[in-house]
N, C-alpha and C. Protein backbone atom coordinates (compact mmCIF):
# COMPACT_ATOMS: atom_id res chain seq x y z
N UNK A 1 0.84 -1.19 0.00
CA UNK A 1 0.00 0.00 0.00
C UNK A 1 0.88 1.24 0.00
N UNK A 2 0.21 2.40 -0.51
CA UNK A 2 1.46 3.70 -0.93
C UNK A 2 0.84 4.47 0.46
N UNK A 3 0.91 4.16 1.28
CA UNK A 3 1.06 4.96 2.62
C UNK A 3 1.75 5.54 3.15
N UNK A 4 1.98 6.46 4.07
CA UNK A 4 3.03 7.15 4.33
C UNK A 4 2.70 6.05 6.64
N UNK A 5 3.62 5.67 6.92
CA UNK A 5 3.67 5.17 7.86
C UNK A 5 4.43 6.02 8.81
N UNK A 6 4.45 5.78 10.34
CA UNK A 6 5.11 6.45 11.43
C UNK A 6 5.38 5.34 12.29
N UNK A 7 7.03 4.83 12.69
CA UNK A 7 6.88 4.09 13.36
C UNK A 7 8.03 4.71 14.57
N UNK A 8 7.42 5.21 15.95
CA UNK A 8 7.96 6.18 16.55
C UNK A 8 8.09 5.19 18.44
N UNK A 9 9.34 5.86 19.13
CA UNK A 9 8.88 5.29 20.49
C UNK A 9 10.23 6.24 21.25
N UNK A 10 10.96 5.77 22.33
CA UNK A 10 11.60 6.49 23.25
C UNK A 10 13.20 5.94 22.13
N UNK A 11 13.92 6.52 23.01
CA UNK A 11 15.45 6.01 22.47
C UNK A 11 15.57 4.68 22.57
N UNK A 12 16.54 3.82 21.86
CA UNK A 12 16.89 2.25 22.33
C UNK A 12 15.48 1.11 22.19
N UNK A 13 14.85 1.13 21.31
CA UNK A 13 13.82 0.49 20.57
C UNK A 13 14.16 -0.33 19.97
N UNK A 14 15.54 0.47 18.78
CA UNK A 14 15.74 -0.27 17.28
C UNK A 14 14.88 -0.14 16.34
N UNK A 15 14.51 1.03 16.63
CA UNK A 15 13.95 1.44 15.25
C UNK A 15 14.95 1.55 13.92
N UNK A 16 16.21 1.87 14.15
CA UNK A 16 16.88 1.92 12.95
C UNK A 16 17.06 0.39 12.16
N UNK A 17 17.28 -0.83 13.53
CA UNK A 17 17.17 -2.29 12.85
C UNK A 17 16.26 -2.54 12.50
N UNK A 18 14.82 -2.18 12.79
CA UNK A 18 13.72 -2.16 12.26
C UNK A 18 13.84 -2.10 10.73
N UNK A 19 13.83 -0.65 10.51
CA UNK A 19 14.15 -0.21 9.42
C UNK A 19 15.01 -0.67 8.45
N UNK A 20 16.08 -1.05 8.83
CA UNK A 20 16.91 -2.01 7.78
C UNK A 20 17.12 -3.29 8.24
N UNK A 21 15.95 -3.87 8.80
CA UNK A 21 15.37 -5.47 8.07
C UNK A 21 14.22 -4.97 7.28
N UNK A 22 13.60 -4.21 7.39
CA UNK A 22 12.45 -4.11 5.94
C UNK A 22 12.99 -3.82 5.38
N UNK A 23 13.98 -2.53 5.14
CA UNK A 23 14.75 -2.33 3.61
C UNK A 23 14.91 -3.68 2.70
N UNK A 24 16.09 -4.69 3.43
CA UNK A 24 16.63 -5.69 3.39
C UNK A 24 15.51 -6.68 3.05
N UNK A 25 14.63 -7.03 3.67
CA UNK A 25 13.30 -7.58 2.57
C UNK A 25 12.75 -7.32 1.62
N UNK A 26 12.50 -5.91 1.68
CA UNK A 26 12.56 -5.63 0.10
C UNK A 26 12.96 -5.88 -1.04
N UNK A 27 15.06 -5.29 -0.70
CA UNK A 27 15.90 -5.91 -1.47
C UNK A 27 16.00 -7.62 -1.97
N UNK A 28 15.58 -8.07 -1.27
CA UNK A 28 15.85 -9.33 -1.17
C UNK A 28 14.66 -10.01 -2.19
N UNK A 29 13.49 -9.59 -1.78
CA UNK A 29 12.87 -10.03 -3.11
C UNK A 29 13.06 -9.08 -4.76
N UNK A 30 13.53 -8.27 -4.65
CA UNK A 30 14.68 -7.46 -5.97
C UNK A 30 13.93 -6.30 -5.86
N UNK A 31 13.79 -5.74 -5.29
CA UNK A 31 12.77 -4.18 -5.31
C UNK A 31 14.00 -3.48 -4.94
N UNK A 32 13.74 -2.10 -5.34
CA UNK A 32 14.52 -1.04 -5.18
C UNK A 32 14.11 -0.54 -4.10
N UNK A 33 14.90 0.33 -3.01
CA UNK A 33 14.37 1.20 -2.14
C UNK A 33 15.23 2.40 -1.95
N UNK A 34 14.65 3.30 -1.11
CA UNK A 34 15.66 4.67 -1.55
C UNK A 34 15.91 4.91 0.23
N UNK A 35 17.23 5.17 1.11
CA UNK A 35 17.00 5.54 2.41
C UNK A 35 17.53 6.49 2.31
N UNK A 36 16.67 7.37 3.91
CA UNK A 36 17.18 8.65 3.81
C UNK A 36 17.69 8.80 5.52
N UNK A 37 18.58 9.72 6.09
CA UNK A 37 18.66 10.15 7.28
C UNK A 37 19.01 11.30 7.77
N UNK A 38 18.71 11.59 8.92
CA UNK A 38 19.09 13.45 8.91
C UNK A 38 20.64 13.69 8.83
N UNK A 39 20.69 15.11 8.96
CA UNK A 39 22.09 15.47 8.19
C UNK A 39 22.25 15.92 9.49
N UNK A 40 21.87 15.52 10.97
CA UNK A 40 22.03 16.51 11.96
C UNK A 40 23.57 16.06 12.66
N UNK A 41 23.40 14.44 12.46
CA UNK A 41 24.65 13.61 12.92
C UNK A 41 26.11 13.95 12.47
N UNK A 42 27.20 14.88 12.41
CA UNK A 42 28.01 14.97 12.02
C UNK A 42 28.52 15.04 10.78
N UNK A 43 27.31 15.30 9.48
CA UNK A 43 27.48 14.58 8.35
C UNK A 43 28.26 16.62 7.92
N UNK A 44 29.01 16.38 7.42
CA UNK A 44 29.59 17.72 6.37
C UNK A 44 29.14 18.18 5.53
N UNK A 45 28.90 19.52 5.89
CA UNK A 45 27.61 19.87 5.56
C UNK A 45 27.21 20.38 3.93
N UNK A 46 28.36 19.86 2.75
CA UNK A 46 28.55 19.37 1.87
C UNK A 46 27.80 18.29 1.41
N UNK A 47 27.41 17.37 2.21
CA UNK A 47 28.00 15.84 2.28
C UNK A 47 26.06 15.50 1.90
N UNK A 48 26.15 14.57 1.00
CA UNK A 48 24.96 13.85 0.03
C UNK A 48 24.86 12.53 0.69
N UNK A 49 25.39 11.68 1.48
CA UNK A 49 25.40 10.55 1.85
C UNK A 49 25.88 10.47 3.22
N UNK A 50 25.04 9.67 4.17
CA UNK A 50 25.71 9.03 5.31
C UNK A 50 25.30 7.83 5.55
N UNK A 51 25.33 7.18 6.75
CA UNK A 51 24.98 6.48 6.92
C UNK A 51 24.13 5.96 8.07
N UNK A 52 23.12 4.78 8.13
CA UNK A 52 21.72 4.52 8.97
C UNK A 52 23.01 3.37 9.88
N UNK A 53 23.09 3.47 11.36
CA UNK A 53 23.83 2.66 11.74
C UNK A 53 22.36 2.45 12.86
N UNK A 54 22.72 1.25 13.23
CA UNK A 54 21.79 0.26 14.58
C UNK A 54 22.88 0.22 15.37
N UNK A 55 22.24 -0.08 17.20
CA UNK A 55 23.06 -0.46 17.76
C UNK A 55 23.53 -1.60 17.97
N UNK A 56 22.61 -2.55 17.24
CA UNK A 56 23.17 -3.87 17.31
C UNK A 56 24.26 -4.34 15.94
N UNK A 57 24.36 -3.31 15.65
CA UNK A 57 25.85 -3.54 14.42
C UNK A 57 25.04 -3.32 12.70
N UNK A 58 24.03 -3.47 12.70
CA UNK A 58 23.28 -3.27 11.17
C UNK A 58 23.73 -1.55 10.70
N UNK A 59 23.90 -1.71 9.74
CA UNK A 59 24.25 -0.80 8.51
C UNK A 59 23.97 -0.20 7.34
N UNK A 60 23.35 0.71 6.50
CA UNK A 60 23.59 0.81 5.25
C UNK A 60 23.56 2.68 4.97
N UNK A 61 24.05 2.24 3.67
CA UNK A 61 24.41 4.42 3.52
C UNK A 61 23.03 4.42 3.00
N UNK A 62 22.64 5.80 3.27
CA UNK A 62 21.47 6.40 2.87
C UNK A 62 21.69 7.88 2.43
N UNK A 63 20.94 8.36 1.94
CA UNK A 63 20.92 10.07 1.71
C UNK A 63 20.45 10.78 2.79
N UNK A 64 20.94 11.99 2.75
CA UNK A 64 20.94 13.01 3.83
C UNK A 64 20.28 14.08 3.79
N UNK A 65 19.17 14.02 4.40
CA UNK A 65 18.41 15.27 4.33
C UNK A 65 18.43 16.25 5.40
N UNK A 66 18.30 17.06 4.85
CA UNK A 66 18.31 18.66 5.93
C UNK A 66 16.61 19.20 6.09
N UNK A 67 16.66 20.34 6.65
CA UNK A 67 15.37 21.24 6.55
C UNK A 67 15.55 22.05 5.02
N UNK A 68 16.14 21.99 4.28
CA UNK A 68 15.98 22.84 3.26
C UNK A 68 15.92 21.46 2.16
N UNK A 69 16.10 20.44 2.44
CA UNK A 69 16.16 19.42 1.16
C UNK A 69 14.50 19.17 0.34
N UNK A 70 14.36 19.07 -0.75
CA UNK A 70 12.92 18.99 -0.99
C UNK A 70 12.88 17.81 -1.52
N UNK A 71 12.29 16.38 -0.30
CA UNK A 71 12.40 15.52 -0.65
C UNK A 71 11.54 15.14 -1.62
N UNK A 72 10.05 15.86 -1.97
CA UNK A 72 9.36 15.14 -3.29
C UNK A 72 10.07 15.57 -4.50
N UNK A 73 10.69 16.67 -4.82
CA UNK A 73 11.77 16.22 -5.98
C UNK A 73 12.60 14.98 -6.06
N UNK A 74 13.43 14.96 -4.64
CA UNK A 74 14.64 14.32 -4.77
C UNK A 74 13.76 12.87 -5.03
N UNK A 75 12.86 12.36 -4.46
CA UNK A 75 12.67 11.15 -4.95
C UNK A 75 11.90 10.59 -6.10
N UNK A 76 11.10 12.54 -6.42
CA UNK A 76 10.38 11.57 -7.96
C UNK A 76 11.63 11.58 -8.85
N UNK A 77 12.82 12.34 -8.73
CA UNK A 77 13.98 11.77 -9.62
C UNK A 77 14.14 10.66 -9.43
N UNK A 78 14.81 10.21 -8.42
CA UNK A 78 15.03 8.43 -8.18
C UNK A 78 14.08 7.79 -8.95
N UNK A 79 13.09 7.87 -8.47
CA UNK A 79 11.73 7.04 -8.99
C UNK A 79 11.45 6.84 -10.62
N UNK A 80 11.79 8.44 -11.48
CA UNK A 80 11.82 7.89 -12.61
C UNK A 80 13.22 7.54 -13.54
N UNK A 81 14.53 7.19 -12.32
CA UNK A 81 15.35 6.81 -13.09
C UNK A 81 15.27 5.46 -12.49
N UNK A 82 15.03 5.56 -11.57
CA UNK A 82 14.81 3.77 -11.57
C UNK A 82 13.32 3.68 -10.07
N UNK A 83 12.63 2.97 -10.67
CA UNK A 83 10.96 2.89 -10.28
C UNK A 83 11.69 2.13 -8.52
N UNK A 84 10.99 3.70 -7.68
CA UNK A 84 11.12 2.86 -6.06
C UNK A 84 9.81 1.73 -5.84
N UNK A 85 10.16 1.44 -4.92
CA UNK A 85 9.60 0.44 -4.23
C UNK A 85 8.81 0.30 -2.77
N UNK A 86 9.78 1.20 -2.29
CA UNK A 86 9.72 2.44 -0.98
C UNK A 86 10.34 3.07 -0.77
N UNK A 87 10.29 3.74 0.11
CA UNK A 87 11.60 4.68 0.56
C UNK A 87 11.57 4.98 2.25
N UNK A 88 12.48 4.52 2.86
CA UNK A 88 12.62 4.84 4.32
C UNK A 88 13.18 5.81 4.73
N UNK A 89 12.93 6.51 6.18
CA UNK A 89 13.55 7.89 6.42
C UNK A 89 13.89 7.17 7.99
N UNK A 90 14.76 7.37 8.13
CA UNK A 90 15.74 6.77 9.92
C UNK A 90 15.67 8.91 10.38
N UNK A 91 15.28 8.48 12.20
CA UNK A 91 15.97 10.20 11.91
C UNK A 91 14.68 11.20 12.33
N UNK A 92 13.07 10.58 11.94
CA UNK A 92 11.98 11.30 10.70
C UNK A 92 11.31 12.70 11.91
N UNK A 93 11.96 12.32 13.17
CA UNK A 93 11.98 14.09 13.93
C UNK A 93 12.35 14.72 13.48
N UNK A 94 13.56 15.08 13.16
CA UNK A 94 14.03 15.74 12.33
C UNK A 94 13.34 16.54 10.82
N UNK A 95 12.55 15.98 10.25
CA UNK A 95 11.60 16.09 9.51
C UNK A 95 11.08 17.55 9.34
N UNK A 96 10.77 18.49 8.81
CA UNK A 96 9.92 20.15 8.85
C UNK A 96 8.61 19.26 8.16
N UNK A 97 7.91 20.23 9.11
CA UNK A 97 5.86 20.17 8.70
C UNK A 97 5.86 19.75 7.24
N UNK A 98 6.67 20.38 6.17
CA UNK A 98 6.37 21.04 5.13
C UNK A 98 7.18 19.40 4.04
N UNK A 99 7.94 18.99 4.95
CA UNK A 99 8.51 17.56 4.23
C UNK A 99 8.06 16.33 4.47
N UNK A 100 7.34 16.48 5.86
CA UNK A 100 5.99 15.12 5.86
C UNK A 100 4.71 15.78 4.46
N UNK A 101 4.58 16.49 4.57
CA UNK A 101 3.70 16.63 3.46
C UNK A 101 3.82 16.49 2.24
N UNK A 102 5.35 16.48 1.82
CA UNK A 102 6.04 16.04 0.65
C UNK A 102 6.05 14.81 0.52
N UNK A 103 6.21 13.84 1.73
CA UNK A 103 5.86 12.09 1.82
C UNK A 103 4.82 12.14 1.84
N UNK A 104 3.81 12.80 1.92
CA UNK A 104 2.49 12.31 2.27
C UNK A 104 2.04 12.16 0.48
N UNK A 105 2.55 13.14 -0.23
CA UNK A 105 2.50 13.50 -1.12
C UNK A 105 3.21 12.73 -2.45
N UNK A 106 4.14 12.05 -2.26
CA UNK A 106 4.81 10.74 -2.42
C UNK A 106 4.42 9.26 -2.34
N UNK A 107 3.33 8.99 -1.42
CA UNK A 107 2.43 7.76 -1.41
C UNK A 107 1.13 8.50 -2.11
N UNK A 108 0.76 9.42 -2.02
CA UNK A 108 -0.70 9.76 -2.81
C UNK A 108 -0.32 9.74 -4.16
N UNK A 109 0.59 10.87 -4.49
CA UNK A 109 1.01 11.10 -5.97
C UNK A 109 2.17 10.16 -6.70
N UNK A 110 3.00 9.55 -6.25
CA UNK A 110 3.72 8.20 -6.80
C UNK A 110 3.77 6.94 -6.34
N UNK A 111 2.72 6.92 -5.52
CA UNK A 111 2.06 5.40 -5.43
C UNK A 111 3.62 4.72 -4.40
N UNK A 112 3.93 5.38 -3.92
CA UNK A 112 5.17 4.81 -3.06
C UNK A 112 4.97 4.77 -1.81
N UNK A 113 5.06 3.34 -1.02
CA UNK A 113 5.32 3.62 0.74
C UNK A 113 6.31 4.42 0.80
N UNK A 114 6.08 5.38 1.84
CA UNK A 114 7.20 5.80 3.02
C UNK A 114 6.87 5.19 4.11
N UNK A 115 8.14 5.17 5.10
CA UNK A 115 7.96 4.31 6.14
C UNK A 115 9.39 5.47 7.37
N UNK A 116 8.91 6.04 7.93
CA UNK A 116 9.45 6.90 8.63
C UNK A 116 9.80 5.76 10.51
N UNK A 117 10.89 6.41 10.50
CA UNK A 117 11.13 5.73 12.16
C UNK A 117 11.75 7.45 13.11
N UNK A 118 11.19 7.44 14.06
CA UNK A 118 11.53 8.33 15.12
C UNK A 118 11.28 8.33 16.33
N UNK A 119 11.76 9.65 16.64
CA UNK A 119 11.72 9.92 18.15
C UNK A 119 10.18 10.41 18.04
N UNK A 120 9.44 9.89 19.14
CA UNK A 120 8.16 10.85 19.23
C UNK A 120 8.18 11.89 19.95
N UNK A 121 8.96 12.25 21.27
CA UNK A 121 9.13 13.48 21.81
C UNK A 121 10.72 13.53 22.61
N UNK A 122 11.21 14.78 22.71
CA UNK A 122 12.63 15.12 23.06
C UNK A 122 12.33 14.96 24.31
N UNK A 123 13.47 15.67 25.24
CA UNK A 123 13.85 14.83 26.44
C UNK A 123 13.11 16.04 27.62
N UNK A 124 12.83 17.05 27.30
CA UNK A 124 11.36 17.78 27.58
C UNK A 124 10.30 17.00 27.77
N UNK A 125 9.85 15.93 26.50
CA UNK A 125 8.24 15.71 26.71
C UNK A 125 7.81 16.44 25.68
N UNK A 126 8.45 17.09 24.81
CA UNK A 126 7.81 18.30 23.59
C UNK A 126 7.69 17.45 22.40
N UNK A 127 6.82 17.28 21.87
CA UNK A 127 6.90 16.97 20.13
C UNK A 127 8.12 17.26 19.66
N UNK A 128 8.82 16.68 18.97
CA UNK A 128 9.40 17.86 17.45
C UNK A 128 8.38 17.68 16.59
N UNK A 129 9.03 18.36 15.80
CA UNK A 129 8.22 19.52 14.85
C UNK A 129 7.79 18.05 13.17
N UNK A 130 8.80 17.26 13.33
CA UNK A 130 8.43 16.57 12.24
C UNK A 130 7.81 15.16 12.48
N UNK A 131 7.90 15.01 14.20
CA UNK A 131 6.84 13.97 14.51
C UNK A 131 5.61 14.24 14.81
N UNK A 132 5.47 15.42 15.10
CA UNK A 132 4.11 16.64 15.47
C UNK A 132 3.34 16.36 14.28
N UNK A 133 4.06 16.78 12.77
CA UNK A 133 3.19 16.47 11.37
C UNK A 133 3.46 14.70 11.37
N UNK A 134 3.82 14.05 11.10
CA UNK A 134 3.94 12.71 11.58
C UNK A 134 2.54 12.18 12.07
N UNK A 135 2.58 12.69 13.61
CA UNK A 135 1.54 12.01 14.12
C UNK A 135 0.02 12.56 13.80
N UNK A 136 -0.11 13.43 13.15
CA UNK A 136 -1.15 14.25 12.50
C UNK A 136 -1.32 13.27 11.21
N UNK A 137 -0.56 13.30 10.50
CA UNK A 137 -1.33 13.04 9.00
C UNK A 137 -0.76 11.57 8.30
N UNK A 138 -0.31 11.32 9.07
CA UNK A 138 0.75 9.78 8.71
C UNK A 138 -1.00 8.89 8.66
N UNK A 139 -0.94 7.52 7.53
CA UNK A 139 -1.83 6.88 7.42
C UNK A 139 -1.39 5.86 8.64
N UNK A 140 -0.51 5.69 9.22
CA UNK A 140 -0.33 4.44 9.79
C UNK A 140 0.55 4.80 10.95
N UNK A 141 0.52 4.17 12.07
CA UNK A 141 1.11 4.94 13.18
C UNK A 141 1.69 3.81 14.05
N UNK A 142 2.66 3.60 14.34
CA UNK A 142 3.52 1.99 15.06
C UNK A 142 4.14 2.60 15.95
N UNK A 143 3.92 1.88 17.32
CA UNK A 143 5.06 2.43 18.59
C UNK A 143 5.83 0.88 18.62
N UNK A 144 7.11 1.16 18.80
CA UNK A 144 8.40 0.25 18.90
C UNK A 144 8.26 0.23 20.16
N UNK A 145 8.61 -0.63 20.78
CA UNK A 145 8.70 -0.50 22.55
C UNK A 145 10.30 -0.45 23.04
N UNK A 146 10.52 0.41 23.52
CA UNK A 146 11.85 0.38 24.32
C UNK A 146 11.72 0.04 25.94
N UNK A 147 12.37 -0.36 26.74
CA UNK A 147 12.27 -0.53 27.69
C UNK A 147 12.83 0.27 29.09
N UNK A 148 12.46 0.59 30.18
CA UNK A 148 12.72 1.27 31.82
C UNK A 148 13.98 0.15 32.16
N UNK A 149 14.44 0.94 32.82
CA UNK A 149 15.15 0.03 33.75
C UNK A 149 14.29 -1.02 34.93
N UNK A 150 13.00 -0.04 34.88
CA UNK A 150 11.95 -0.92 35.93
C UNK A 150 11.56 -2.03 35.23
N UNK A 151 11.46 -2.38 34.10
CA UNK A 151 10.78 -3.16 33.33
C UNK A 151 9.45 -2.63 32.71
N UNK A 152 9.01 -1.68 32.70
CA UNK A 152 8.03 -1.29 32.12
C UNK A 152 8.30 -0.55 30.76
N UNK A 153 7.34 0.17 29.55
CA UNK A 153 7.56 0.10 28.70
C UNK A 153 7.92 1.99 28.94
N UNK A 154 8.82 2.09 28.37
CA UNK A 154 9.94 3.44 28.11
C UNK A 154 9.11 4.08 27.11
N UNK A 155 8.24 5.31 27.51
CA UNK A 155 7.62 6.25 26.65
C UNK A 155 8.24 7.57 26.71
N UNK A 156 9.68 7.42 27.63
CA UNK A 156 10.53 9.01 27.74
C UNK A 156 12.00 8.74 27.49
N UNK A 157 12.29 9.89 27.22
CA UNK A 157 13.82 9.83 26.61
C UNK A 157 14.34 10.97 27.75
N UNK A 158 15.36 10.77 28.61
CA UNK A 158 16.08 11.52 29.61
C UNK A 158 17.44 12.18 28.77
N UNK A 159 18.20 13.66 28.93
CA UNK A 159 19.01 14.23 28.24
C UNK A 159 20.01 14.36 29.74
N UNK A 160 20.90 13.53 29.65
CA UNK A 160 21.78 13.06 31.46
C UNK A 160 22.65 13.98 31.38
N UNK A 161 23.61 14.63 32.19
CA UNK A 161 24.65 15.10 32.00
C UNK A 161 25.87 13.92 32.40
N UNK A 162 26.68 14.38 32.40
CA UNK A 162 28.48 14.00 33.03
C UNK A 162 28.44 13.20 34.43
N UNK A 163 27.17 13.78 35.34
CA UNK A 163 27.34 13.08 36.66
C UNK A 163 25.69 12.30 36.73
N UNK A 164 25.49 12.25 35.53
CA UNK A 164 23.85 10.80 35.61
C UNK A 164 23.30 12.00 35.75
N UNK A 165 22.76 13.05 36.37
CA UNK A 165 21.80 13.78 36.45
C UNK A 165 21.11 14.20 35.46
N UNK A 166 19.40 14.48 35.14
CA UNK A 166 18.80 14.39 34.34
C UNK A 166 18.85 16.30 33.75
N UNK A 167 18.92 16.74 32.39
CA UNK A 167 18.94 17.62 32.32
C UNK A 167 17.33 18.60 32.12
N UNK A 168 16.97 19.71 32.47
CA UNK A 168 15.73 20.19 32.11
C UNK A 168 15.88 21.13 31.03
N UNK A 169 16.99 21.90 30.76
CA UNK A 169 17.11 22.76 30.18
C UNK A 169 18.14 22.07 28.95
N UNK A 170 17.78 23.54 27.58
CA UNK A 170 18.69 23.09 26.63
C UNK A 170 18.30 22.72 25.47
N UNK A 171 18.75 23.15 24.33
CA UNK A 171 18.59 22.94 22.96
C UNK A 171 17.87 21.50 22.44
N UNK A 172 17.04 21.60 21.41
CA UNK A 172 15.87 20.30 22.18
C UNK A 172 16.98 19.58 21.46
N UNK A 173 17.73 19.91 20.27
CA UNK A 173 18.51 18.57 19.29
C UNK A 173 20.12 19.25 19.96
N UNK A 174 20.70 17.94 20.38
CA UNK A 174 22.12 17.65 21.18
C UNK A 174 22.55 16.34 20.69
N UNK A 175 23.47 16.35 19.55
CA UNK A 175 23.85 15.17 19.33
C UNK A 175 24.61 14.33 20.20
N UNK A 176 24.88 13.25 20.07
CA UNK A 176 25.16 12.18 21.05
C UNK A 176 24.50 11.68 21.92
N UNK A 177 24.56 10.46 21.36
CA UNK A 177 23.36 9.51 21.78
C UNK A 177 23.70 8.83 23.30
N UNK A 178 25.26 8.87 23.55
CA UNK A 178 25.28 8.22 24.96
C UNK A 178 24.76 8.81 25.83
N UNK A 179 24.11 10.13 25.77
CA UNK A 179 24.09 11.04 26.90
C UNK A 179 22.25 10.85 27.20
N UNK A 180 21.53 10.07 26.25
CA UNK A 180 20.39 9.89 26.60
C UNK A 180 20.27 8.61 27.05
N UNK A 181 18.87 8.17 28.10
CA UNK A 181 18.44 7.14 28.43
C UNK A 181 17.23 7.12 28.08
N UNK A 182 16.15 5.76 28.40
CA UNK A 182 14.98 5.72 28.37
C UNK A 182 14.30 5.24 29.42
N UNK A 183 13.28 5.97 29.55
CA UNK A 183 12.67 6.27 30.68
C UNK A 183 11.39 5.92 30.95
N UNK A 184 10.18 4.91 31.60
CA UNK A 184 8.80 5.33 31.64
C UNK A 184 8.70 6.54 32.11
N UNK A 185 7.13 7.18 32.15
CA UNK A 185 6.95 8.13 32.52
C UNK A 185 7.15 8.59 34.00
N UNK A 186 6.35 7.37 34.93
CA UNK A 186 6.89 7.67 36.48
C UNK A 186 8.88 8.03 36.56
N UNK A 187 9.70 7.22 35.94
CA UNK A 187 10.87 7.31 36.14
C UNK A 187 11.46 8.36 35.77
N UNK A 188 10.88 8.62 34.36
CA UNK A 188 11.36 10.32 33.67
C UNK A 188 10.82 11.35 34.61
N UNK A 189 9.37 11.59 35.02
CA UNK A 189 9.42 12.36 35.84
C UNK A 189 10.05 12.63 37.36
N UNK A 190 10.37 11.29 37.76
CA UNK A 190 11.21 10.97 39.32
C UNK A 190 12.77 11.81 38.89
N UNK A 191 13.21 11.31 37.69
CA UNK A 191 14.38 12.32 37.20
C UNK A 191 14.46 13.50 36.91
N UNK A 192 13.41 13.93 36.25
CA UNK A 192 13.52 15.26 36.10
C UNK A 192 12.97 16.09 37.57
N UNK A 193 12.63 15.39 38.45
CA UNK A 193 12.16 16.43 39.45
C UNK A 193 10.89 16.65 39.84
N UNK A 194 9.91 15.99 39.29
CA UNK A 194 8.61 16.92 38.88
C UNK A 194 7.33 16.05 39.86
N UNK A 195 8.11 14.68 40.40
CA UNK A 195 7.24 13.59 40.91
C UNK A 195 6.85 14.10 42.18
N UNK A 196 5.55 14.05 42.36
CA UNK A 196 4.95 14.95 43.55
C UNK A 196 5.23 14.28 45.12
């Protein structure tokens, strides 16, 4: 189906292995697919290609999108030099209002799944801005489960500093991923302070 999908949860899910074992099925029965990931990760800011890494060791390069990239060009090119199949986005917070609507626009108008994986909210509790349109207009909506240290299911992402302490303040996008955990909600709020 040419849907535009959302498959979103806290940090440490595997949404990115997610994502490239469906690529990888795809491929595997001979379909083309096109991946994309944000350009927020260290990529130079030159730079047309990086790469979708998992933490369990899975791999593959994908293209790099920014807030200024206009992905329904970039992929009805692909598409009519060689016919996609789907196209995945690792990353898809990162996303502007205005480029989910370009995927949305991509399963309506070229008959192509997208299949987006993200963060659903920063380490606030705030939307971003491209899971905000995401969870608005996406045909299909999947939570990955990550897990608490309690054992319960991790619907928060904590931004730690240097001495474990949970941060409140601060730029919502901070690259580096060691510095976050995942959190249920009782635990994220026991960290941040806020538990009555």
């Amino acid at each position: 189906m040419s849907k535009l999908y959302f498959t979103f949860s806290a940090m440490n899910a595997g949404k990115s292995a997610i994502l490239l074992q469906a690529a990888y099925n795809y491929r595997e029965q001979g379909m083309e697919v096109m991946l994309w990931t944000s350009g927020h990760y260290g990529a130079a800011p030159e730079a047309d290609m990086g790469v979708i890494e998992s933490r369990i060791g899975l791999e593959a390069e994908a293209h790099l999108y920014r807030g200024e990239t206009d992905l329904l060009s970039a992929i009805t090119a692909q598409h009519e030099a060689t016919p996609l199949s789907a196209v995945f986005f690792d990353e898809a917070q990162f996303l502007t209002k205005d480029q989910v609507w370009q995927l949305a626009r991509v399963g309506d108008q070229l008959r192509i799944p997208v299949l987006c994986y993200g963060l659903r909210t920063d380490f606030q509790g705030e939307l971003f801005e491209g899971s905000s349109a995401l969870l608005a207009i996406a045909d299909d909506l999947r939570e990955a489960r990550a897990i608490c240290h309690c054992g319960k299911k991790a619907t928060k992402t904590a931004r730690m500093d240097e001495a474990g302490n949970a941060l409140t303040e601060g730029a919502q996008v901070s690259v580096g991923k060691e510095v976050y955990v995942s959190l249920c909600r009782q635990h994220w709020e026991e960290a941040l302070g806020r538990s009555a």
